[in-house]
Protein backbone atom coordinates (compact mmCIF):
# COMPACT_ATOMS: atom_id res chain seq x y z
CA UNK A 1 117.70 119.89 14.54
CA UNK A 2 116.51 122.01 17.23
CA UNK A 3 118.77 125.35 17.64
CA UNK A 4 119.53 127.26 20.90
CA UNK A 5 119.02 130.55 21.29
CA UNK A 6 121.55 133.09 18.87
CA UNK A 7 123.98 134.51 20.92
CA UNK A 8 127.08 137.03 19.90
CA UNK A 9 130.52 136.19 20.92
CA UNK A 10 130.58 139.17 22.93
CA UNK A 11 127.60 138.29 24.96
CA UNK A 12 129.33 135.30 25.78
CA UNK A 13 132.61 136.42 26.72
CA UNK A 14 130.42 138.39 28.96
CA UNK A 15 128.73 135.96 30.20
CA UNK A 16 131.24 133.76 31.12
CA UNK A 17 133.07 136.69 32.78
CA UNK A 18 130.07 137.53 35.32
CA UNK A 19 129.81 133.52 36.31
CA UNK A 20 133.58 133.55 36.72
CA UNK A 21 132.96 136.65 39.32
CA UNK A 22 130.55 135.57 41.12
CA UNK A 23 132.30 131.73 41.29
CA UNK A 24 135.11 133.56 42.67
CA UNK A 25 133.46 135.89 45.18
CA UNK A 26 131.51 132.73 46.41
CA UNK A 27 134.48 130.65 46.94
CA UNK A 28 136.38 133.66 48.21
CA UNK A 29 133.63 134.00 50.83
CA UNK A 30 133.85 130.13 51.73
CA UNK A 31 137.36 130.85 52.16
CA UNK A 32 136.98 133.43 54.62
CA UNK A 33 134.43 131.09 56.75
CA UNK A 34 137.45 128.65 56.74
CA UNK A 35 137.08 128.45 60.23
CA UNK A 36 134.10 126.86 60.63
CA UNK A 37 134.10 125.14 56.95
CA UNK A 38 136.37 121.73 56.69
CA UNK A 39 139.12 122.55 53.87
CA UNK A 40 136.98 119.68 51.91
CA UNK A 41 134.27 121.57 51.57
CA UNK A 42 135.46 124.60 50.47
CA UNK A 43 137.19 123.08 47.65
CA UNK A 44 134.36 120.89 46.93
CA UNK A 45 131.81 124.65 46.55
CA UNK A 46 134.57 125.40 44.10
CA UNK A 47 134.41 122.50 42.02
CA UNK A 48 131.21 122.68 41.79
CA UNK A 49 131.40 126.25 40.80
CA UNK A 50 133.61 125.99 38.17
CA UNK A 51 132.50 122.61 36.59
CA UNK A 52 128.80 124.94 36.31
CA UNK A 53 131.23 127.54 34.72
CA UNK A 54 132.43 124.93 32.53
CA UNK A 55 128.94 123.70 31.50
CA UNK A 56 127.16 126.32 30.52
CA UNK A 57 128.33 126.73 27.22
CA UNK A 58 130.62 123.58 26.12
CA UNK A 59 127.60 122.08 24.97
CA UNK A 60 128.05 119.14 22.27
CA UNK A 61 124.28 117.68 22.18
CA UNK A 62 124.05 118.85 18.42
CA UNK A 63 127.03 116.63 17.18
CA UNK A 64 127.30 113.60 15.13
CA UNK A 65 128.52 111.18 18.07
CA UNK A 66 130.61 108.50 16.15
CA UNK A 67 134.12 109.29 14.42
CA UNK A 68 134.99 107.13 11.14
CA UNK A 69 133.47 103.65 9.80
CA UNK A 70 136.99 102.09 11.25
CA UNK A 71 137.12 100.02 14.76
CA UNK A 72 139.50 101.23 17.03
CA UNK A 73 141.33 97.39 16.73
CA UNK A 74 141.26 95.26 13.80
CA UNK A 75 141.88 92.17 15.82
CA UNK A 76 139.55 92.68 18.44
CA UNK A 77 136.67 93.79 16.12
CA UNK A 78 137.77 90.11 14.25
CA UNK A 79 139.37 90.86 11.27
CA UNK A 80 142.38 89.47 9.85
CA UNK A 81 144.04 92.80 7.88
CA UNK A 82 145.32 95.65 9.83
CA UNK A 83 145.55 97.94 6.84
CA UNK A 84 143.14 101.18 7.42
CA UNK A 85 143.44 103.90 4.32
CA UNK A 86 141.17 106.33 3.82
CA UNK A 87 139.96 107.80 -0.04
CA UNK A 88 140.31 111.93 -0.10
CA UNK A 89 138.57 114.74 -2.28
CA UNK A 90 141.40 117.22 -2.16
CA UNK A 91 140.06 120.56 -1.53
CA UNK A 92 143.17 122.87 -1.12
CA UNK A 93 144.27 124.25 -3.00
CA UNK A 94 142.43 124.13 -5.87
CA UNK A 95 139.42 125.76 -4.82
CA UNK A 96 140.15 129.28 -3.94
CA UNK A 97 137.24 130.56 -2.98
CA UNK A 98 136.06 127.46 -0.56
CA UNK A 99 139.42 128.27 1.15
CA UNK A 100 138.75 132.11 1.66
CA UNK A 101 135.15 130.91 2.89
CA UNK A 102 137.25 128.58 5.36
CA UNK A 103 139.75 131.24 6.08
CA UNK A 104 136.88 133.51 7.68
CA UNK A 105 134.95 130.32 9.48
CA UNK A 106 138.48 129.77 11.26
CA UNK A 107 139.01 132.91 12.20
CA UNK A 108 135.20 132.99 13.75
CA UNK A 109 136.15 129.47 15.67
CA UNK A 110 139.23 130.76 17.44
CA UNK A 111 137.39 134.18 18.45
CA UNK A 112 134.94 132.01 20.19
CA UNK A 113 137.32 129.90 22.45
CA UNK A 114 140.03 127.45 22.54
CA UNK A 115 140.96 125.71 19.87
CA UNK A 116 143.18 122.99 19.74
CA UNK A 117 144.18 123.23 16.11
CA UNK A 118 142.78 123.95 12.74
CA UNK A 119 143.15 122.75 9.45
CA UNK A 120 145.59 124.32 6.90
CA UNK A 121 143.51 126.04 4.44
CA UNK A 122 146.31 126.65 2.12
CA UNK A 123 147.10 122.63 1.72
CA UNK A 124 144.85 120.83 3.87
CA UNK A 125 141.09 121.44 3.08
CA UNK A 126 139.63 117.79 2.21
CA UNK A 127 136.61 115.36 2.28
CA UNK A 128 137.25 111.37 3.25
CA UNK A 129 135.00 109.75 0.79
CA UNK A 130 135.50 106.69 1.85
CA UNK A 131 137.19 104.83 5.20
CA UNK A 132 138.44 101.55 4.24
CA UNK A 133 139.11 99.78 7.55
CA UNK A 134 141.14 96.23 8.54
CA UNK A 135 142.04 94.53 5.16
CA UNK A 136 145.11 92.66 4.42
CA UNK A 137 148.10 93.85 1.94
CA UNK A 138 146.42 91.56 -0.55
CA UNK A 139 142.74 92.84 -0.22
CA UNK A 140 143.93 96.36 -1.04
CA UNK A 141 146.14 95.60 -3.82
CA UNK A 142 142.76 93.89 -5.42
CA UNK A 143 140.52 97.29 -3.92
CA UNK A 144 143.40 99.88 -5.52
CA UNK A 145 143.40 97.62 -9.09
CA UNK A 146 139.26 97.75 -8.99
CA UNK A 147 138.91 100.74 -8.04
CA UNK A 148 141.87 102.11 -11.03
CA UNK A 149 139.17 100.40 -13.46
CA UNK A 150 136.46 101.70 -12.15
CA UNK A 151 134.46 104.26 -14.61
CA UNK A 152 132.17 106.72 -12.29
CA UNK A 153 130.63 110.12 -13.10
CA UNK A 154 132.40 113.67 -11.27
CA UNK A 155 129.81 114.66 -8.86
CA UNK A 156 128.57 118.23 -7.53
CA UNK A 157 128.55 118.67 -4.29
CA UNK A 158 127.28 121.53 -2.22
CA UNK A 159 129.19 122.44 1.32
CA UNK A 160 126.06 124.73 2.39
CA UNK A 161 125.94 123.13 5.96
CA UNK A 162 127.65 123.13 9.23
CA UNK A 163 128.40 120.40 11.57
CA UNK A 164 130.30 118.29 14.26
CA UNK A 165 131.25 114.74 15.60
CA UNK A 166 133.08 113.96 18.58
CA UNK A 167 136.08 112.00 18.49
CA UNK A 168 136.26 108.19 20.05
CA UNK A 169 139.08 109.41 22.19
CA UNK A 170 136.54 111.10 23.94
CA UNK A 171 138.39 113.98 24.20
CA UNK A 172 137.99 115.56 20.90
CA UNK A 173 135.42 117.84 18.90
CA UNK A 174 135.46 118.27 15.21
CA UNK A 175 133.96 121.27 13.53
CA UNK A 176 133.06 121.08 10.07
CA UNK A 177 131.74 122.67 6.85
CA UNK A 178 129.30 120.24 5.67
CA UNK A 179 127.50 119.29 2.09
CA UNK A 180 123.73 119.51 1.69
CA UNK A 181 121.36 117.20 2.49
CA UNK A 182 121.39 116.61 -1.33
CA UNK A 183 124.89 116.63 -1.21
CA UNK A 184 125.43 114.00 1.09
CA UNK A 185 123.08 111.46 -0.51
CA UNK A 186 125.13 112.15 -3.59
CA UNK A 187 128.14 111.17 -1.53
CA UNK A 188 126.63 108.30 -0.24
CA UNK A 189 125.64 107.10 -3.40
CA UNK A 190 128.96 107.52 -4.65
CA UNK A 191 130.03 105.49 -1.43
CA UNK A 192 127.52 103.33 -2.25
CA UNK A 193 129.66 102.62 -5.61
CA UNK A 194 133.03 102.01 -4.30
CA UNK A 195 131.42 99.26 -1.83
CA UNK A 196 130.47 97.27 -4.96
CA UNK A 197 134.42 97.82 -5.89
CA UNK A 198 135.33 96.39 -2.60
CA UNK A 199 132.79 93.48 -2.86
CA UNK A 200 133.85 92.49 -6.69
CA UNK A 201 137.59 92.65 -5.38
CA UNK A 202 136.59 89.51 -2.91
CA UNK A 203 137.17 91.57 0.27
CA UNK A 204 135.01 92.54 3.14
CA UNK A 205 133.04 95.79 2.99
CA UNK A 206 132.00 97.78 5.91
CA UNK A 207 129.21 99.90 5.32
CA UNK A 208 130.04 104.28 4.99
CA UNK A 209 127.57 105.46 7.95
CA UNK A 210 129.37 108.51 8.62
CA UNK A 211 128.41 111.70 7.35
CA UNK A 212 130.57 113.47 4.70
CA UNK A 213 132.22 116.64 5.98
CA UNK A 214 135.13 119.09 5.72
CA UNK A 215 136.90 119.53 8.56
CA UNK A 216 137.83 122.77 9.75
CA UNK A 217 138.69 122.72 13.59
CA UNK A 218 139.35 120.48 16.71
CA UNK A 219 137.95 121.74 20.24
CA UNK A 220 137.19 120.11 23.51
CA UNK A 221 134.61 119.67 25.32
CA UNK A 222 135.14 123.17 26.99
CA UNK A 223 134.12 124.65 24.06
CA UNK A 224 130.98 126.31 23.46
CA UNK A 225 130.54 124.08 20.35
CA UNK A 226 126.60 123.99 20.02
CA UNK A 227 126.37 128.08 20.05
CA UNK A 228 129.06 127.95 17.09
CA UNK A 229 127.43 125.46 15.17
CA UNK A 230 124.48 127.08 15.57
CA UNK A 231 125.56 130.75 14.54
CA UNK A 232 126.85 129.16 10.81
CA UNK A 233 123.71 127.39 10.67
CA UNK A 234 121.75 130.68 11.28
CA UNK A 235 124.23 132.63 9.04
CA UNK A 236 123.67 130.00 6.26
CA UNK A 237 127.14 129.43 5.93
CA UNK A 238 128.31 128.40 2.55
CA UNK A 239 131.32 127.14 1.34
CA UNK A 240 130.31 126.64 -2.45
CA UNK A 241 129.58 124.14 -4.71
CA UNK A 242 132.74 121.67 -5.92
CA UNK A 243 133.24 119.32 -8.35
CA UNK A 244 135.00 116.51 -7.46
CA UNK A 245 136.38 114.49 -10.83
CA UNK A 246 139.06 112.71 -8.86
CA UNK A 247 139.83 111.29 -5.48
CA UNK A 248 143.49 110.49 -3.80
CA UNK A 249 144.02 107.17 -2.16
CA UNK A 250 147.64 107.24 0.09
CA UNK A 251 149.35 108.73 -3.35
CA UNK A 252 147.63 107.28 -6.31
CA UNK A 253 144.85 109.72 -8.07
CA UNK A 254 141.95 107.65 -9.29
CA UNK A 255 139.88 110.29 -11.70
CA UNK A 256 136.65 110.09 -13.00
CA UNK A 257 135.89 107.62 -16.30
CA UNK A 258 133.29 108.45 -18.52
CA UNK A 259 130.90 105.28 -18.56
CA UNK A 260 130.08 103.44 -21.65
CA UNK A 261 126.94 100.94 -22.13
């Protein structure tokens, strides 16, 4: 993953400040040749000036670019069940230090531009381990009974990483604290697990292909997302190492079984 160049927060506020300057002295100066510019043109300079402004640092090229295993219609994508329910590893707020560590990596985001919200650290910390997309009322009444016999092993998993994904809307950035590389293929295999629930319970299974994360903010594309990925990936950001013995599905807990041969 290649990384752009480090830069401090108040570098870029100053940055942005001088290109906002000069944008407006430029446009102001169009302005004053209003006489012999067409009113088109002058606001066209402008547009251009402040789309550059824009661009220079609400870079995204670094993010994950799908959102969820899910379509965005059942019927269209074929599929006769319109149920979509997602499988969660509660974070909050049972793991007090992960929280303080998300606590300061919040506080960082919003110092570095807007943010359109951010997840409540106190009660809303959590990893989707698995998106179960389009099935009928009858296909997850058989996935919730499988999956409430299923015996599987708690995993560790280490959030040691920092990422993003943009949203389909096309509108939206995520910003995340992310497990390992090891951590994710434990996830996967895990995911990997529950598909074999889904399969034995006679219902269709679509494939986990996103990665696992913890999600801490939403942006736009203003933002200078790239830069603030970067800096937690340079600061080795690390949000600990959990244990997850138990996952929540709408508001049944299915916890770990112990497996017998």
């Amino acid at each position: 993953m290649k990384k752009r160049p480090k830069q401090s927060l108040t570098n870029i506020a100053s940055l942005r400040r001088s290109i906002f300057l000069r944008a407006f002295a430029l446009t102001r100066c169009a302005l004053k040749r209003g006489a012999s510019l067409p009113l088109k043109e002058i606001m066209l300079r402008a547009l251009v000036l402040l789309t550059f402004l824009s661009s220079v640092f609400s870079s995204t090229e670094i993010c994950e670019k799908i959102d969820g295993d899910c379509p965005e219609s059942c019927q269209d994508a074929g599929f006769e069940g319109s149920e979509n329910f997602n499988a969660l590893f509660k974070i909050s707020p049972t793991h007090p230090s992960t929280m303080l560590e998300a606590y300061k990596a919040e506080k960082y985001i919003k110092a570095a531009g807007d943010v359109s919200s951010t997840d409540n650290v106190a009660f809303g910390l959590h990893t989707s381990v698995y998106y179960f997309c389009c099935y009928t009322t009858t296909e997850k009444k058989a996935i919730i009974e499988g999956l409430s016999k299923w015996e599987w092993d708690p995993i560790s998993i280490s959030y040691d990483s920092f990422g993003c994904n943009l949203d389909h809307d096309g509108k939206t950035v995520y910003l995340h604290g992310m497990p390992s590389d090891e951590g994710q293929s434990t996830f996967f295999d895990f995911a990997r697990g529950v598909e074999k629930v889904i399969a034995d319970a006679g219902a269709h299974v679509e494939e986990r292909k996103t990665l696992f994360h913890m999600t801490l903010a939403r942006v736009d594309h203003n933002f200078p997302t790239d830069d603030v990925v970067n800096h937690f990936l340079e600061e080795s950001a690390d949000f600990g190492t959990l244990t997850m013995d138990k996952f929540v599905i709408d508001y049944k807990t299915f916890r770990a079984k112990a497996k017998y041969d």
